[in-house]
Protein backbone atom coordinates (compact mmCIF):
# COMPACT_ATOMS: atom_id res chain seq x y z
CA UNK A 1 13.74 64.71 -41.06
CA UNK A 2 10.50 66.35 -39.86
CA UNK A 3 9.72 64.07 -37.69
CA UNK A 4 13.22 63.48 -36.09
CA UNK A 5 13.55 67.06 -35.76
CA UNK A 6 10.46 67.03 -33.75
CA UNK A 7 11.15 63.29 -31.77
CA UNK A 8 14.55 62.87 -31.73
CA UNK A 9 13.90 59.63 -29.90
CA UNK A 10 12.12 58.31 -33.13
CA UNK A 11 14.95 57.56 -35.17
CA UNK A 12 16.27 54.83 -32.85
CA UNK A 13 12.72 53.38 -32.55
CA UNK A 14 12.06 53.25 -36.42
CA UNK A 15 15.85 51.61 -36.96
CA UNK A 16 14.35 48.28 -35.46
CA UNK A 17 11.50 48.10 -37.59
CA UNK A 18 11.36 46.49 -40.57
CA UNK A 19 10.59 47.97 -43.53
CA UNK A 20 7.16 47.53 -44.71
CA UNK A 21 5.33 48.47 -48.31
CA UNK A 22 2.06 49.19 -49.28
CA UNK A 23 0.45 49.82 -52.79
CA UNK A 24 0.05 53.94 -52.64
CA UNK A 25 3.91 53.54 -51.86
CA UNK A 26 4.19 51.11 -54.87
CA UNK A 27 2.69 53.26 -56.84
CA UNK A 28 4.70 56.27 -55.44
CA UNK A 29 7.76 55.07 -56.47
CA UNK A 30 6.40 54.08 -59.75
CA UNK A 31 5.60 57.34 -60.87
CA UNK A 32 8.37 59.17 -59.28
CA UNK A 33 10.69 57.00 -61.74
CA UNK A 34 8.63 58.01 -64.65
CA UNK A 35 9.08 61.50 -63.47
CA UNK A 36 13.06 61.04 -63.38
CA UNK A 37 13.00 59.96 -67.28
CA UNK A 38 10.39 63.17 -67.80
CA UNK A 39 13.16 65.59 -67.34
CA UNK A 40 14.85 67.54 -68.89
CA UNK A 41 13.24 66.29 -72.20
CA UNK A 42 10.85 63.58 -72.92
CA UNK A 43 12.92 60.46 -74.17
CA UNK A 44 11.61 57.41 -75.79
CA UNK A 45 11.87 55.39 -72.37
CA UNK A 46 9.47 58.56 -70.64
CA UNK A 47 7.02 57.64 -73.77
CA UNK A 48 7.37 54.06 -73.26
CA UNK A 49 6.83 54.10 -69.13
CA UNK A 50 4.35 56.68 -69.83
CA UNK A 51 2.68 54.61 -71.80
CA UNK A 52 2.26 51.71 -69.29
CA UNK A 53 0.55 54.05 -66.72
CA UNK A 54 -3.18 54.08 -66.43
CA UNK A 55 -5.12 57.53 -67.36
CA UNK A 56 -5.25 59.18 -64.29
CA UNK A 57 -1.49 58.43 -63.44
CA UNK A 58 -0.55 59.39 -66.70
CA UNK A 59 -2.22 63.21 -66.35
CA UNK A 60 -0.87 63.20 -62.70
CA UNK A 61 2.94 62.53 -64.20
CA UNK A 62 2.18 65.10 -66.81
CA UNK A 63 0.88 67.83 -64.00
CA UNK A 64 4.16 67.17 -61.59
CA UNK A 65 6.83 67.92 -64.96
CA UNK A 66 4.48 70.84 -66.18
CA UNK A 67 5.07 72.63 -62.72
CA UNK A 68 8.72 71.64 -62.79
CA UNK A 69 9.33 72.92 -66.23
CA UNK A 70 7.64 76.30 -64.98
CA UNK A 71 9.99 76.55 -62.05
CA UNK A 72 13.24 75.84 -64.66
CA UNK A 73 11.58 78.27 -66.86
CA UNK A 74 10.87 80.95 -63.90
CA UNK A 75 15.04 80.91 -63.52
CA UNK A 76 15.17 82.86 -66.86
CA UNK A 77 17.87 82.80 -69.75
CA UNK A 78 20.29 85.36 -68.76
CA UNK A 79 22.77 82.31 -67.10
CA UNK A 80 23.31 78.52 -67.46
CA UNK A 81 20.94 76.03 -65.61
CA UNK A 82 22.11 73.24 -64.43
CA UNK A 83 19.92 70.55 -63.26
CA UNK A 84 20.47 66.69 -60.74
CA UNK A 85 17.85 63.96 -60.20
CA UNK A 86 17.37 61.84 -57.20
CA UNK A 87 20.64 63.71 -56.16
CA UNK A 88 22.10 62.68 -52.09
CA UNK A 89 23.52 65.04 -50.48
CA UNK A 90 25.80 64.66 -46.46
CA UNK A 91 26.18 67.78 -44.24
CA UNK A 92 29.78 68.61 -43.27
CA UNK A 93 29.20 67.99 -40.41
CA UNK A 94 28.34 64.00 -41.40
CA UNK A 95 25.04 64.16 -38.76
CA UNK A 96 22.25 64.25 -41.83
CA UNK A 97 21.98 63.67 -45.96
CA UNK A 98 18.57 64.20 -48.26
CA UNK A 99 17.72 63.32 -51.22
CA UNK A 100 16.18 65.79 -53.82
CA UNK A 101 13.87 64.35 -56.76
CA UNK A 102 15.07 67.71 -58.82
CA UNK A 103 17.43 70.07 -58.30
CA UNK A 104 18.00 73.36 -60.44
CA UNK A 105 20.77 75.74 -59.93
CA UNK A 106 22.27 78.98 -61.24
CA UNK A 107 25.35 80.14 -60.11
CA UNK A 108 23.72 82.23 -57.64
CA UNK A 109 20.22 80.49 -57.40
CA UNK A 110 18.85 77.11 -56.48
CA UNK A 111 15.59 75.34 -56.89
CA UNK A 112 14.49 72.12 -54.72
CA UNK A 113 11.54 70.30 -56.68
CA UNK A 114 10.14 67.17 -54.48
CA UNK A 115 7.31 65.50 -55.93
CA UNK A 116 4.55 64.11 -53.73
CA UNK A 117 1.77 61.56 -55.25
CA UNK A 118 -0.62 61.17 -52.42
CA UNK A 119 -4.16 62.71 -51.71
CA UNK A 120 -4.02 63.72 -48.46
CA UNK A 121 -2.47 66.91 -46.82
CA UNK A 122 1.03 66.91 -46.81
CA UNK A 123 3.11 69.67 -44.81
CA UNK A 124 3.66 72.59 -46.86
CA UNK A 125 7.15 73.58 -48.03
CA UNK A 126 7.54 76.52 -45.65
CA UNK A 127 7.25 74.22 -42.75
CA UNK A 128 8.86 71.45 -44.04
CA UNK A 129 11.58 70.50 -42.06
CA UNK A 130 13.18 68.28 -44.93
CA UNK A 131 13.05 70.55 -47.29
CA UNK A 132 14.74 72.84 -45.00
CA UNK A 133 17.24 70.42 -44.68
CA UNK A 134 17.65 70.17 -48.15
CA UNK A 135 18.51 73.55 -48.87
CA UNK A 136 21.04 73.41 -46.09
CA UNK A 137 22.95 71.14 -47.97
CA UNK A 138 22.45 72.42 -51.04
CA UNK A 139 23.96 76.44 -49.64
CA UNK A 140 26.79 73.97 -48.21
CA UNK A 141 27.88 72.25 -51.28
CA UNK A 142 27.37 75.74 -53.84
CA UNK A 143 29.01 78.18 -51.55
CA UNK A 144 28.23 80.76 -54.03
CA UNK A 145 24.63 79.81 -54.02
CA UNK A 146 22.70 83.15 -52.48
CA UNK A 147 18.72 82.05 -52.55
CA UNK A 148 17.07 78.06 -52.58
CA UNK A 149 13.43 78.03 -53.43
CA UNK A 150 11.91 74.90 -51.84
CA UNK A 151 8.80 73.52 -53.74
CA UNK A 152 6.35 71.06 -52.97
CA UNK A 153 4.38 69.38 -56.27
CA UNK A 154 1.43 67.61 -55.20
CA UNK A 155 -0.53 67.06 -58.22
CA UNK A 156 -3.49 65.28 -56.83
CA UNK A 157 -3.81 67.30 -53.65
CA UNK A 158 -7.49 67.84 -52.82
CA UNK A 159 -7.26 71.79 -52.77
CA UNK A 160 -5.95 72.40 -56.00
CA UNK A 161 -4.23 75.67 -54.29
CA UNK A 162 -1.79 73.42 -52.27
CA UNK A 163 -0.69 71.36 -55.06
CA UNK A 164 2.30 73.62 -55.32
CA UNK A 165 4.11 74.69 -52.03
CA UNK A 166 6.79 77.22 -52.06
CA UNK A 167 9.34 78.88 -49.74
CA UNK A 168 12.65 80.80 -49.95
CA UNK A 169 15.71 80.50 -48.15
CA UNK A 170 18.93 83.10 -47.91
CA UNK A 171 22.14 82.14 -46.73
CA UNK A 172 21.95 84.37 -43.73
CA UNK A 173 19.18 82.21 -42.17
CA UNK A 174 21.23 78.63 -42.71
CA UNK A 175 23.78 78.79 -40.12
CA UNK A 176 20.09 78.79 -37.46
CA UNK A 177 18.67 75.98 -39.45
CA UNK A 178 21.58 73.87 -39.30
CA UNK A 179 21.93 73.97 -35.87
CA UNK A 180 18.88 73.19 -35.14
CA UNK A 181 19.07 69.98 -37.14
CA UNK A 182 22.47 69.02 -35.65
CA UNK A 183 21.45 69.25 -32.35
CA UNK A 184 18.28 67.30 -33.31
CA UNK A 185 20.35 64.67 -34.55
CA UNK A 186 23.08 64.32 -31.60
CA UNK A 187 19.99 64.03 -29.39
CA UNK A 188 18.60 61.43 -31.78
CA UNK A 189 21.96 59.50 -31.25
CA UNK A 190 22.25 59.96 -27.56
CA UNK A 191 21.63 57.79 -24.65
CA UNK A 192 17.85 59.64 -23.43
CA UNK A 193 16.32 61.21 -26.61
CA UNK A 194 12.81 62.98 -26.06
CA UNK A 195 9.69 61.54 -27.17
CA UNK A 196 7.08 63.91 -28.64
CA UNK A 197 3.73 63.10 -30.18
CA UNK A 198 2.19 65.26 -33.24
CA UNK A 199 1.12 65.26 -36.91
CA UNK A 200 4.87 63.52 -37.31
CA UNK A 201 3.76 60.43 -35.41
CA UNK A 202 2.40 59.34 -39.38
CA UNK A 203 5.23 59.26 -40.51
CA UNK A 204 6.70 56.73 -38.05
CA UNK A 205 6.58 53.26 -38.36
CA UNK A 206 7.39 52.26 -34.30
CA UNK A 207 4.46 53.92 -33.02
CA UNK A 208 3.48 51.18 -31.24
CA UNK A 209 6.46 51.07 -28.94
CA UNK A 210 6.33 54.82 -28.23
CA UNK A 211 5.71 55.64 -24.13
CA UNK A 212 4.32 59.09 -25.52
CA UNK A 213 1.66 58.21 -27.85
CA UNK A 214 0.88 55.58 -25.21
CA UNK A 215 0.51 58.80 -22.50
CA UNK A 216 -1.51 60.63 -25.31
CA UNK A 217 -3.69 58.23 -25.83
CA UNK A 218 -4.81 58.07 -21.85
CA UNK A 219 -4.67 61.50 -21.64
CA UNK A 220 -7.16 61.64 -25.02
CA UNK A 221 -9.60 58.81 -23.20
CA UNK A 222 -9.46 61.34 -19.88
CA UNK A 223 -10.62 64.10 -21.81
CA UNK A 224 -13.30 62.53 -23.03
CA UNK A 225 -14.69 61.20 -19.70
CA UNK A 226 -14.29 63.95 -18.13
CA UNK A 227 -16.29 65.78 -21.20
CA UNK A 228 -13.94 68.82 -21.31
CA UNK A 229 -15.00 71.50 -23.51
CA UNK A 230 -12.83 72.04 -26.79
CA UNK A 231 -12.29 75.74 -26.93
CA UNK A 232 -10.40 78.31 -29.04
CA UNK A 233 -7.24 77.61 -27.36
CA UNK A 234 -6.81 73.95 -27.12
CA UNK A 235 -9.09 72.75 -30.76
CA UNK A 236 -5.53 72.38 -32.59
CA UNK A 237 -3.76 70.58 -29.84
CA UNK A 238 -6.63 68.17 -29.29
CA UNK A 239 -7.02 67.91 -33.21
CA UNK A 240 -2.98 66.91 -33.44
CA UNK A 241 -3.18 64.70 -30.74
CA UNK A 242 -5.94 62.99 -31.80
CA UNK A 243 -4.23 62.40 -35.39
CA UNK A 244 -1.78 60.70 -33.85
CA UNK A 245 -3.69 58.56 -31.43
CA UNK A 246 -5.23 57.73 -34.75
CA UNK A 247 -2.09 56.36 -36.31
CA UNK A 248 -1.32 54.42 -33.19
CA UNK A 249 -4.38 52.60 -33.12
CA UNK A 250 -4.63 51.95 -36.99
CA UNK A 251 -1.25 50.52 -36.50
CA UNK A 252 -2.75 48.06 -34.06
CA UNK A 253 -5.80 47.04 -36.06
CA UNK A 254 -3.25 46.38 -38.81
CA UNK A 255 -1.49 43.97 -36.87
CA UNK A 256 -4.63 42.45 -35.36
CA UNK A 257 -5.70 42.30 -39.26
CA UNK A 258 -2.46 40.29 -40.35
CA UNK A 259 -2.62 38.00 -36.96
CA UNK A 260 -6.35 36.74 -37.81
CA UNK A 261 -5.29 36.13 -41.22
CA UNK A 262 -2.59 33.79 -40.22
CA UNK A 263 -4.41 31.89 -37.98
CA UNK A 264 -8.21 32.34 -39.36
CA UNK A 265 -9.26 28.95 -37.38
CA UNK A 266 -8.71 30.13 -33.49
CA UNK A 267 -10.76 30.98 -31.30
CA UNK A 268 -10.12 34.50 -30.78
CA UNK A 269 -13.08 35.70 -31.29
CA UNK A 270 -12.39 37.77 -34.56
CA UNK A 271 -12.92 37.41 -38.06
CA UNK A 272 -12.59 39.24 -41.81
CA UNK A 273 -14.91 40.07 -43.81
CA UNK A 274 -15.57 41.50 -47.45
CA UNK A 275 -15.40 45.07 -47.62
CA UNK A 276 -17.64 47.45 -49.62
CA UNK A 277 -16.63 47.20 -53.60
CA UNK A 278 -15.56 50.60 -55.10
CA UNK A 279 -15.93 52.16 -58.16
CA UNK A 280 -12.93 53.97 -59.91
CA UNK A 281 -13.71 55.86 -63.26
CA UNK A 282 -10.00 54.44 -65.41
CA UNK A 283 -11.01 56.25 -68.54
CA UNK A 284 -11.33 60.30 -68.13
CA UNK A 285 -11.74 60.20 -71.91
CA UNK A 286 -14.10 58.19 -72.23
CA UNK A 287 -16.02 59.34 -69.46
CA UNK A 288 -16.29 62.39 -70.76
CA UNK A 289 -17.50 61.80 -74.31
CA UNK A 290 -20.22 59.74 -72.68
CA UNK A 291 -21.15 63.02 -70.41
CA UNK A 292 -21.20 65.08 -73.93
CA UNK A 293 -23.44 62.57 -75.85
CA UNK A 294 -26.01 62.86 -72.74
CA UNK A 295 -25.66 66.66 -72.04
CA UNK A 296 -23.43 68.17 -74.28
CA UNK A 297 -20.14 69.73 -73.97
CA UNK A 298 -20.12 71.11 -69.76
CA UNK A 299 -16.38 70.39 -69.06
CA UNK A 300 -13.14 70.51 -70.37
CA UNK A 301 -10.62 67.66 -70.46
CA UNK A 302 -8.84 68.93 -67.34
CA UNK A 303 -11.98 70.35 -65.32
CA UNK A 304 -13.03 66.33 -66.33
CA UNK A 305 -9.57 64.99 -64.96
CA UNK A 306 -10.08 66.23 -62.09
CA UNK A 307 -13.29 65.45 -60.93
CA UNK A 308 -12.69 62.19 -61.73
CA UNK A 309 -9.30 62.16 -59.68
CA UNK A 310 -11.58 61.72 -56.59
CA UNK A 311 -14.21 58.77 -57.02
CA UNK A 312 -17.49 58.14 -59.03
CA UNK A 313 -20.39 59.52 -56.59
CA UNK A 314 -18.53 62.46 -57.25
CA UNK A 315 -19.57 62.69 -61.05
CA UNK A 316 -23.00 61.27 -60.32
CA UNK A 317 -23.08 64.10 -57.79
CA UNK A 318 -22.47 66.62 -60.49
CA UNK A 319 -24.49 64.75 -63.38
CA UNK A 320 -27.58 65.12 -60.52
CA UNK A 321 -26.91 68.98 -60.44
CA UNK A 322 -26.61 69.62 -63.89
CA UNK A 323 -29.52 67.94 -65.29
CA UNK A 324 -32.75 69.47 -65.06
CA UNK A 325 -35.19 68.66 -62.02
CA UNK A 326 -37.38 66.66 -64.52
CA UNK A 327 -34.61 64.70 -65.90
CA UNK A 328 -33.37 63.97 -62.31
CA UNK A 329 -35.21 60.55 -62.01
CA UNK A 330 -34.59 59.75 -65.76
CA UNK A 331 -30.90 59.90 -64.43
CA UNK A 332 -31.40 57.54 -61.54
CA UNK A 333 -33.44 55.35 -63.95
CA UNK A 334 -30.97 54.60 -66.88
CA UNK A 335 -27.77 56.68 -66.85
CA UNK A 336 -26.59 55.24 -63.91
CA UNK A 337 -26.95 51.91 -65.26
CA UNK A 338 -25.41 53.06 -68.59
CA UNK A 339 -22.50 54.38 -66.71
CA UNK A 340 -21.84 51.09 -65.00
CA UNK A 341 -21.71 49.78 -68.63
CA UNK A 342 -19.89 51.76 -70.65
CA UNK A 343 -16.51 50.16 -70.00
CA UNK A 344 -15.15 53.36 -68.21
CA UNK A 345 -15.60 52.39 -64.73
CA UNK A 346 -13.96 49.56 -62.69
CA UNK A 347 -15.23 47.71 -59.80
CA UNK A 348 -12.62 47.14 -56.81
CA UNK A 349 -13.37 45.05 -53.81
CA UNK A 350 -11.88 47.10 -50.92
CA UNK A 351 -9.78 45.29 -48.32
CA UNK A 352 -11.23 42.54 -45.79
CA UNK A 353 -12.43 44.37 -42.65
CA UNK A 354 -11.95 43.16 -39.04
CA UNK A 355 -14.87 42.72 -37.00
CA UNK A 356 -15.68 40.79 -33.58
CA UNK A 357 -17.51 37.56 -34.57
CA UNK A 358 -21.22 37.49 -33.56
């Protein structure tokens, strides 16, 4: 919804495309289902899907229902709660629908839970145009409904203050809201929608075909040649644009990727090659005991979740600052090697990477 709200002529584009997958989106899915058998109690199917998920998923399941159970547990006693999953709702009007991964309501009160999995920033709930949406439908469907709190779980964000979002909506501001989305949406139906590029464009699939990211992107390759100065006023225009210009061209390369893949023996000039293994730490637990035999209890089992989360340079990083300066190049010396041995740690081979053949 955000970004038809904001590019009306998007939602034609993306209807041609077809649908595509990827493995964060695999895995997206995959633990928003286990989320759906989390709540409202933990049945023997949760235990059992639970079960199948690796360490760090499993935690990252367990974070999104512990700050859903606070938000059902923030709506008191005092009256009945009554709860949906993966509900759809439709506007009167018939123009939009949404999807909620929880809903709580009172008779009076109403609480929007949607779950997101990734790393990267996602757009908080006060500006989210989806979850505005949501609560739209959810004031038209409970017409006694006076307040919807929109909330944002993000377990794994980055900035452990944005992994929970939250805004409030009352009635009285609605009636604004949902015109703003209906017109969005006529115009998205209509004969000449409006193109517009922003922090949306990644969420669209057809930005290859758009005229405006095109524009933006020789506008972007202007400003460069003509080495204009990035100032206070323009940094966060330049800084969206350039996001998006991003997306487009990633798009491309993927394409590119996929064409000399399919036809690896032409002469085009291009060709894949290995990327740069990674390391993922798949045992928290484990990790941690070995960080206690060789320095003695530092971290707890959640401080240790979380710096794991994010990759293993990161726990070298800390090991490094921990030790002592004289036990600094005993560390380089043997405890990396032990690490790489301990069983905790996995070696990935990142994706083939396009270059231009020599």
């Amino acid at each position: 919804m955000t970004r038809v709200y904001n590019c009306p002529a998007s939602f034609k584009l993306n209807a041609l495309e077809v649908p595509t997958s990827s493995e964060a989106a695999d895995e997206g899915t995959l633990l928003h289902s286990v989320c759906e058998q989390g709540f409202p109690a933990h049945s023997s199917a949760f235990k059992d899907a639970l079960f199948e998920l690796n360490d760090e998923q499993r935690e990252t399941v367990l974070a999104a229902l512990k700050a859903a159970y606070n938000e059902h547990a923030d709506l008191g006693d005092l009256e009945p709660i009554e709860y949906s999953i993966e509900e759809r709702m439709f506007s009167k009007s018939g123009l939009f629908s949404g999807k909620a991964d929880l809903i709580l309501r009172t008779p009076i009160r109403g609480v929007i839970i949607d779950y997101k999995f990734g790393r990267g920033d996602v757009e908080r709930a006060e500006s989210n145009m989806q979850m505005a949406a949501l609560a739209t439908l959810l004031f038209e469907k409970y017409e006694a409904i006076k307040t919807v709190d929109v909330v944002l779980i993000q377990p794994r964000a980055l900035d452990k203050y944005s992994r929970t979002t939250r805004a409030q909506y009352k009635r009285e501001q609605i009636d604004e809201i949902r015109v703003a989305l209906e017109a969005a949406c006529l115009e998205a139906l209509g004969d000449s929608p409006s193109q517009q590029c922003g922090y949306w464009c990644t969420y669209c699939a057809a930005s290859k075909k758009c005229q405006a990211l095109q524009n933006q992107t020789s506008e972007l390759a202007k400003f460069v040649s003509d080495e204009t100065k990035i100032t206070v006023q323009n940094a966060r225009e330049l800084f969206e644009k350039t996001k998006a210009v991003e997306k487009f061209c990633a798009k491309i390369l993927s394409e590119l990727k996929n064409f000399v893949l399919e036809n690896p023996n032409e002469n085009h000039g291009l060709t894949m090659v290995d990327g740069i293994s990674k390391r993922e730490i798949t045992d928290s637990i484990s990790a941690l005991n070995f960080i206690e035999e060789k320095i003695g209890r530092i971290l707890t089992r959640e401080e240790m979740i979380n710096l794991t989360q994010i990759k293993v340079s990161k726990l070298e990083e800390f090991l490094q600052a921990t030790l002592k300066p004289s036990k600094i190049k005993e560390f380089k010396a043997s405890i990396k090697n032990e690490m790489n041995e301990s069983g905790f740690i996995q070696y990935k081979q990142n994706q083939q990477i396009l270059k231009a053949k020599d």
